[in-house]
Protein backbone atom coordinates (compact mmCIF):
# COMPACT_ATOMS: atom_id res chain seq x y z
CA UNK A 1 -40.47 75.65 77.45
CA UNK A 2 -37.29 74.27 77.56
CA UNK A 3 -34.91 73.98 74.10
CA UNK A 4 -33.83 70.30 74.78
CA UNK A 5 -34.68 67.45 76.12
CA UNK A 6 -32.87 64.59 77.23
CA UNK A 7 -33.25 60.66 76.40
CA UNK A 8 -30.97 57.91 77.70
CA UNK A 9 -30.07 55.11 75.06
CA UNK A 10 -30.32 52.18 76.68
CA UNK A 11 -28.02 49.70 75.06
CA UNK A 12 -25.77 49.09 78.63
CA UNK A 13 -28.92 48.39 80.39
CA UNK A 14 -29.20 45.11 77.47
CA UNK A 15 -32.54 44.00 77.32
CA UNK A 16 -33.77 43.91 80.94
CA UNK A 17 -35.06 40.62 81.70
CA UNK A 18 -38.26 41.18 83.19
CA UNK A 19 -40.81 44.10 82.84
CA UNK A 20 -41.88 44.79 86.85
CA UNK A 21 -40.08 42.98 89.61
CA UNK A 22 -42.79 43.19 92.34
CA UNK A 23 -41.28 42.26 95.58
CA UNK A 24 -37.92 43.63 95.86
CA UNK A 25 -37.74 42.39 99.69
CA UNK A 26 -38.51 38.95 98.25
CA UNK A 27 -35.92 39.14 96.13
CA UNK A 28 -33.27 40.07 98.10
CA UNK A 29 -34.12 37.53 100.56
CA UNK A 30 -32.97 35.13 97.67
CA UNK A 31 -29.98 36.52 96.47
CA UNK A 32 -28.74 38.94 99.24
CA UNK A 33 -27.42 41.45 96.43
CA UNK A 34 -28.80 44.59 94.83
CA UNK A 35 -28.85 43.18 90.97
CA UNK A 36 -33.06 42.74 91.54
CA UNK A 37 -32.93 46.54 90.83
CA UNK A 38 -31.11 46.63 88.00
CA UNK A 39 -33.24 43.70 85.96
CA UNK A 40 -36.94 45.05 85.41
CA UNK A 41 -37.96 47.98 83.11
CA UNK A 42 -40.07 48.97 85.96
CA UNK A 43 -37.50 50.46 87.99
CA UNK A 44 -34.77 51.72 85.43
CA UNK A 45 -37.33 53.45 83.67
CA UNK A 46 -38.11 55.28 87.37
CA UNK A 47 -34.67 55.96 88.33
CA UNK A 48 -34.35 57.58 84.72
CA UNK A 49 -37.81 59.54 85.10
CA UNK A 50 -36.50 60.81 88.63
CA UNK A 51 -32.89 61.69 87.25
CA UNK A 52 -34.93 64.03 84.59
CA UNK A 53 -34.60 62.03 81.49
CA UNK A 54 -37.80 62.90 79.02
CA UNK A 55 -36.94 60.07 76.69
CA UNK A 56 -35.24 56.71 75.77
CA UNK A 57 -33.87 55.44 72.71
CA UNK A 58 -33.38 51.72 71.51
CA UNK A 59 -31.20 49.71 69.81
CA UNK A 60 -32.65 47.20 67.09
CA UNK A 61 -32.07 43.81 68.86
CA UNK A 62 -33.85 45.74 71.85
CA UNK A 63 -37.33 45.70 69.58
CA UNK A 64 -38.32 42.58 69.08
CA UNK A 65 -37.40 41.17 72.98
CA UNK A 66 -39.63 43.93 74.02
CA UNK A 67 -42.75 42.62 71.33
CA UNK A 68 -42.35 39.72 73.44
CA UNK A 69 -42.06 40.92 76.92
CA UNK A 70 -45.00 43.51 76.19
CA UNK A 71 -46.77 41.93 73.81
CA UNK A 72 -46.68 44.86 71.14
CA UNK A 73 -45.04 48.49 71.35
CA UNK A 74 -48.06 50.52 72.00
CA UNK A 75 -48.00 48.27 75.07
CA UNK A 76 -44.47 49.29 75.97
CA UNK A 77 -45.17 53.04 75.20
CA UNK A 78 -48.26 52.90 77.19
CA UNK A 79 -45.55 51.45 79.94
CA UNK A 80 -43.06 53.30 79.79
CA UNK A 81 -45.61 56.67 80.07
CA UNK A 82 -46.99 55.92 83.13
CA UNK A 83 -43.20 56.04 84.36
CA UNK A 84 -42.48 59.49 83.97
CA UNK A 85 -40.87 58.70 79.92
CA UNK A 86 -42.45 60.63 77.57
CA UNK A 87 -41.10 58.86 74.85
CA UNK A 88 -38.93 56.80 72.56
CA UNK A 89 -37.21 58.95 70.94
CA UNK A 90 -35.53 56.92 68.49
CA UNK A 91 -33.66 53.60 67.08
CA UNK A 92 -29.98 52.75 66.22
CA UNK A 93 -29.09 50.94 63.59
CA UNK A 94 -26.59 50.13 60.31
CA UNK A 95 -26.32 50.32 56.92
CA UNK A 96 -23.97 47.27 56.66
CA UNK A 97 -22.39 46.93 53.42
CA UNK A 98 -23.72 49.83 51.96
CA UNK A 99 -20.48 50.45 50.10
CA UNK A 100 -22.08 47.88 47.52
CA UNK A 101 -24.57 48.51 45.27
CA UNK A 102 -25.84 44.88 45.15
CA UNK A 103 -27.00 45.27 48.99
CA UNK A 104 -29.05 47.83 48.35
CA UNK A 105 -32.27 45.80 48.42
CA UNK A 106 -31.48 43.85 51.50
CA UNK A 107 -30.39 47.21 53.71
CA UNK A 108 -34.08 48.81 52.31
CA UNK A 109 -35.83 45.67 53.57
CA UNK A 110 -34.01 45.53 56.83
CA UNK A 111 -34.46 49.08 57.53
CA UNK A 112 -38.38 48.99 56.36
CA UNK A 113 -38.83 46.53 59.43
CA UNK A 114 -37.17 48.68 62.13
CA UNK A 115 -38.92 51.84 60.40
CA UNK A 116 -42.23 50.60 60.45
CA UNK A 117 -41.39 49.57 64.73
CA UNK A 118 -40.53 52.94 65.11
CA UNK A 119 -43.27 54.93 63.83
CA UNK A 120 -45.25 52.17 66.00
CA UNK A 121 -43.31 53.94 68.94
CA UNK A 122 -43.80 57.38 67.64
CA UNK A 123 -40.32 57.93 67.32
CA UNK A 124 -38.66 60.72 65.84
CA UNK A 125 -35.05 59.07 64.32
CA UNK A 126 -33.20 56.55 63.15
CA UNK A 127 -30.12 57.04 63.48
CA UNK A 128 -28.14 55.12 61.39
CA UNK A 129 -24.33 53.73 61.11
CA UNK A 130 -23.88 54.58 57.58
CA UNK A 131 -20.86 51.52 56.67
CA UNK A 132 -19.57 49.00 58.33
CA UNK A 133 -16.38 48.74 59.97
CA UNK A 134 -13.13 50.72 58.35
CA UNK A 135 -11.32 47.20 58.74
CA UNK A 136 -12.02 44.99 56.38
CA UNK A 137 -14.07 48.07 53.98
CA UNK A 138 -11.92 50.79 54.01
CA UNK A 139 -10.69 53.29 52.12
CA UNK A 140 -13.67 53.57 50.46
CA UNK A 141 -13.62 54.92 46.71
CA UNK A 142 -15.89 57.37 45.43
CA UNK A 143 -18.35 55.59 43.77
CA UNK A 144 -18.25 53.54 47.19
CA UNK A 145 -19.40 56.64 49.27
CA UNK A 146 -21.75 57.55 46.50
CA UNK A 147 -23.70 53.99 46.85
CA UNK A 148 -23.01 54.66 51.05
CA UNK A 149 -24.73 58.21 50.27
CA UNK A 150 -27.63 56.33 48.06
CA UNK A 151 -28.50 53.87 50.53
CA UNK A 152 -28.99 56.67 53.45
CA UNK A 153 -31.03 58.70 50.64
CA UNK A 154 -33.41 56.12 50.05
CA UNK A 155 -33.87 55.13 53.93
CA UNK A 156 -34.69 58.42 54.07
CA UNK A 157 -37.33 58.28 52.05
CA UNK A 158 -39.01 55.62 53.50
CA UNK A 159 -38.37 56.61 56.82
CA UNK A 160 -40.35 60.60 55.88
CA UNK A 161 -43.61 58.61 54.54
CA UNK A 162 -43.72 57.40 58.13
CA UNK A 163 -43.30 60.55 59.55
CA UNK A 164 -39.31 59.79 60.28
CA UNK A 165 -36.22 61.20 59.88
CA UNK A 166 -32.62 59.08 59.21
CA UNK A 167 -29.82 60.80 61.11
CA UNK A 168 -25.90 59.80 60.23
CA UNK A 169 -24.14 58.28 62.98
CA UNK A 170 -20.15 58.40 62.86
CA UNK A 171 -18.36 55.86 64.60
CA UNK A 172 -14.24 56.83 65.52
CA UNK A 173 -14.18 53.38 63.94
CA UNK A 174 -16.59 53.47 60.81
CA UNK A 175 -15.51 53.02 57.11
CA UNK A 176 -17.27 56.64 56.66
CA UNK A 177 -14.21 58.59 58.46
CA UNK A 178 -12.32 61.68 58.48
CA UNK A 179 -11.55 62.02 55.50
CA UNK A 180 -14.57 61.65 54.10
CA UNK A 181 -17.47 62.29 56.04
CA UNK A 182 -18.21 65.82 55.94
CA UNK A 183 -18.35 64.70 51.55
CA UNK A 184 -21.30 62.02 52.37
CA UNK A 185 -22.82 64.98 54.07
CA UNK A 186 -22.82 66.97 51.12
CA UNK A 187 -24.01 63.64 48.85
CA UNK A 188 -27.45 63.45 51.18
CA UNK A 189 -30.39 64.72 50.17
CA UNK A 190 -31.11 67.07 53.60
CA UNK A 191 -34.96 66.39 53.00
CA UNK A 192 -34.12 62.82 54.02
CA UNK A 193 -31.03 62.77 56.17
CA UNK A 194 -30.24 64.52 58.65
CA UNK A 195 -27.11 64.02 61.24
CA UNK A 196 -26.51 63.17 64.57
CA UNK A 197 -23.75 64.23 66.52
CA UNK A 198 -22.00 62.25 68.40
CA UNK A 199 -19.64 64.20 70.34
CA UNK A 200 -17.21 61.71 71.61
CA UNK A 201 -17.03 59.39 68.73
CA UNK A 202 -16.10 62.04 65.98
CA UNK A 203 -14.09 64.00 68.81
CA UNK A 204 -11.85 60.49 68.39
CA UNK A 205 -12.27 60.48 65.18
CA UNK A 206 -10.23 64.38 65.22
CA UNK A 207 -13.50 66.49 64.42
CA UNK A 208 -13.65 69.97 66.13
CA UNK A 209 -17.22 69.27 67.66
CA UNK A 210 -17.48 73.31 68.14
CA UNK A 211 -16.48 74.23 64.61
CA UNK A 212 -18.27 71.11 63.00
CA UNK A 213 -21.65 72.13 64.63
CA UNK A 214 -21.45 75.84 64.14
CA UNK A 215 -20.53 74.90 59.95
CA UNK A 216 -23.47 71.95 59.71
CA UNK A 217 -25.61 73.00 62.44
CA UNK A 218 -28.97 72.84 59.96
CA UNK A 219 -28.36 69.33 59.17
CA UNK A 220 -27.79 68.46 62.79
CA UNK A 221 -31.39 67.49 64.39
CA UNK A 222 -30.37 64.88 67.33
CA UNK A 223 -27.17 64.64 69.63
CA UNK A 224 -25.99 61.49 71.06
CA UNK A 225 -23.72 63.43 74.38
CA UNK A 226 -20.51 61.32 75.99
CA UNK A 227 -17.20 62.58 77.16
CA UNK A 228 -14.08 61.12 76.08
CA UNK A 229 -10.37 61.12 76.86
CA UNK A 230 -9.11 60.26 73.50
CA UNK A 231 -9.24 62.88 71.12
CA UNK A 232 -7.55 63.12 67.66
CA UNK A 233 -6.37 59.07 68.06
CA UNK A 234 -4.46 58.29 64.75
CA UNK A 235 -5.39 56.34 61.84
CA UNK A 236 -3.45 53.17 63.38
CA UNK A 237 -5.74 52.93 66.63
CA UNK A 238 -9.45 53.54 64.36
CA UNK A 239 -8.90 51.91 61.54
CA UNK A 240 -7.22 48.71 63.89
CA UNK A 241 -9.66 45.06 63.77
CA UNK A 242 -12.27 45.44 66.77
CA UNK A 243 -11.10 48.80 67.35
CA UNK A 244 -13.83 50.24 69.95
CA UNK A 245 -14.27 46.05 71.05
CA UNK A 246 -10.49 45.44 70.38
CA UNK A 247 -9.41 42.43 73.36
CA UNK A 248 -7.69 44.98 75.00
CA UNK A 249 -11.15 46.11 76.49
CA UNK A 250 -10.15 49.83 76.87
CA UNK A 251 -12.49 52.58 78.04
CA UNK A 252 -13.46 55.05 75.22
CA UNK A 253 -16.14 57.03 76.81
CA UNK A 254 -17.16 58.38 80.04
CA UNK A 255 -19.78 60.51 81.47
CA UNK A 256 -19.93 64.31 80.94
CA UNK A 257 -17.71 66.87 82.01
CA UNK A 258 -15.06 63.59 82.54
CA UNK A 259 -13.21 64.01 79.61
CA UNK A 260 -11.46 66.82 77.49
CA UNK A 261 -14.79 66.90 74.48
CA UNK A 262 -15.47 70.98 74.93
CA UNK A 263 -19.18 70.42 75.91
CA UNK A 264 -19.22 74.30 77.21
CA UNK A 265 -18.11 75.43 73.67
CA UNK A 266 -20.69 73.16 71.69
CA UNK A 267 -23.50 74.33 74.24
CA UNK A 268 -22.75 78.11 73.04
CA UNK A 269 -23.09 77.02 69.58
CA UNK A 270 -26.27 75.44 70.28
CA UNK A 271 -27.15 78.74 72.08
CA UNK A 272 -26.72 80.72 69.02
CA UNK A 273 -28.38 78.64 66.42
CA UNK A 274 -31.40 77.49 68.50
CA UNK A 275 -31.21 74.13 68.88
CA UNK A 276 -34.62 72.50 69.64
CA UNK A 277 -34.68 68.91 69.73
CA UNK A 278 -33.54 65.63 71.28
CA UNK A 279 -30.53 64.75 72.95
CA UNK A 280 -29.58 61.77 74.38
CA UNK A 281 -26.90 60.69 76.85
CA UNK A 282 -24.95 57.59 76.46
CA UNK A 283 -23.35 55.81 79.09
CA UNK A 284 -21.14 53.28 76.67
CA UNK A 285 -18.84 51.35 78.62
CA UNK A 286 -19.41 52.54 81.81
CA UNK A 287 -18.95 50.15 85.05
CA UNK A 288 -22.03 51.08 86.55
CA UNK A 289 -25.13 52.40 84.50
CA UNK A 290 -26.70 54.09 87.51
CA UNK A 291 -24.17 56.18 88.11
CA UNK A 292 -22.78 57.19 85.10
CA UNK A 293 -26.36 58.44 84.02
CA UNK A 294 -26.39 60.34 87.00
CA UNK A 295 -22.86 61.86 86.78
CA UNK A 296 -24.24 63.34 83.53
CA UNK A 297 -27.23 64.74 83.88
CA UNK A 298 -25.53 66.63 86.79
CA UNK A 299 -22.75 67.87 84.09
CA UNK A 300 -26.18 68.74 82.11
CA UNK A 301 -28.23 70.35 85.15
CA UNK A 302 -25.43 72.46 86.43
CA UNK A 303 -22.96 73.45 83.91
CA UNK A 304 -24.66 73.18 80.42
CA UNK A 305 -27.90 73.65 81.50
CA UNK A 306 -26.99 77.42 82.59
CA UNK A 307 -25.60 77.94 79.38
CA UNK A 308 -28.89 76.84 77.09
CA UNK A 309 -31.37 74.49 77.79
């Protein structure tokens, strides 16, 4: 029995446009390219099955298009099954403005919607952006982090009567930053809120991945796993408008083992506190889905793999 398994979010694949493309030859004939494989659920969901991903998670614009292309989730998880995916293993999603008390209501009624979708799914997270955007929000103040940390708390709650957990998501970019986000750890309740590491976004963010894990490695119940070459970036490039979707339309991430995050280092952390759960590979920004969700599950299969699986 292995120790981890491995989802693939699917936010670059958008919302593919039709469920099952039947005649590929057809198609073809039509268009004389290859994008008819890269537009049903049908087939992505096979070539992830055959790569040996376990799971997928979603992103909440995804949920609703897929009510309508399926009709309702059990539908889609009935679908998605018979494909080789086990699961969905969870949803992303924000807290925005939860710097402000006043939004409280609004964010619990949002997030009670993409909850209850969830548990439809069976899912296991929701892992959530906990602020908005540093630009624009931050620096927040500490009765600003406190409503931040009361927001996640009582997500949380909801989220464990439907058999859910929240996880924190850091974005390099996020009003919840350095400086700060170890404290809206420590302002969680941990029966409610747990964390997901992200190891490229908080490795730009200038977060020892190895050390952070190894110190908070109870709280941390889900990974989200991409590679980047931009460690340690200063306040200037984070905290910039657009940032990560600044018009400059860098590459931040890229697929494991291309990049300088120390995957082998977190791996031997994971080794020695037992981590059992979900991970799930992320392929953001990549030029070609396909490949970049290969790339990685190689890095996985044949150099972290051996290490702890």
């Amino acid at each position: 029995m292995e120790n981890i398994k491995y989802s693939f979010q699917m936010n670059m694949w958008g919302v593919p446009q039709f469920k099952e493309i039947h005649n590929l030859g057809e198609w073809y004939d039509k268009d004389f390219t290859a994008n008819g494989y890269f537009m049903d659920w049908d087939n992505i969901l096979k070539y992830l099955s055959t790569a040996g991903y376990k799971g997928i998670e979603l992103v909440w614009y995804q949920i609703d298009f897929i009510k309508m292309q399926f009709g309702s989730l059990k539908n889609f998880t009935e679908f998605i099954k018979k494909r080789g995916i086990e699961k969905v293993t969870g949803g992303f999603s924000i807290n925005m403005g939860s710097e402000k008390a006043e939004n409280l209501p609004g964010i619990l009624e949002y997030q009670k919607k993409i909850i209850d979708d969830l548990a439809e799914l069976n899912a296991e997270t929701l892992i959530i952006m906990p602020a908005g955007q540093y630009y624009g929000t931050g620096p927040l103040s500490d009765q600003q982090l406190q409503n931040v940390a009361t927001a996640l708390n009582e997500v949380g709650k909801m989220a464990a009567e439907k058999g859910l957990d929240v996880s924190i998501h850091n974005e390099f970019w996020c009003a919840v930053n350095l400086s700060n986000h170890e404290k809206l750890l420590e302002l969680t309740d941990p029966r409610y809120v747990k964390y997901c590491l992200d190891t490229a976004q908080v490795s730009i963010m200038g977060v020892d991945i190895v050390d952070f894990y190894d110190r908070w490695h109870e709280r941390v119940k889900y990974m989200h796993l991409k590679d980047t070459n931009k460690k340690s970036l200063p306040e200037s490039e984070r905290f910039k408008a657009g940032a990560e979707y600044d018009d400059e339309g860098k590459r931040w991430f890229y697929e494991l083992g291309a990049g300088c995050v120390n995957m082998t280092g977190l791996y031997e952390k994971m080794k020695k506190h037992e981590f059992k759960g979900w991970a799930t590979v992320e392929a953001d920004g990549a030029p070609d889905n396909l490949a970049a969700m290969l790339l990685s599950k190689w890095y996985i299969d044949n150099i972290l793999s051996p290490i702890y699986k």
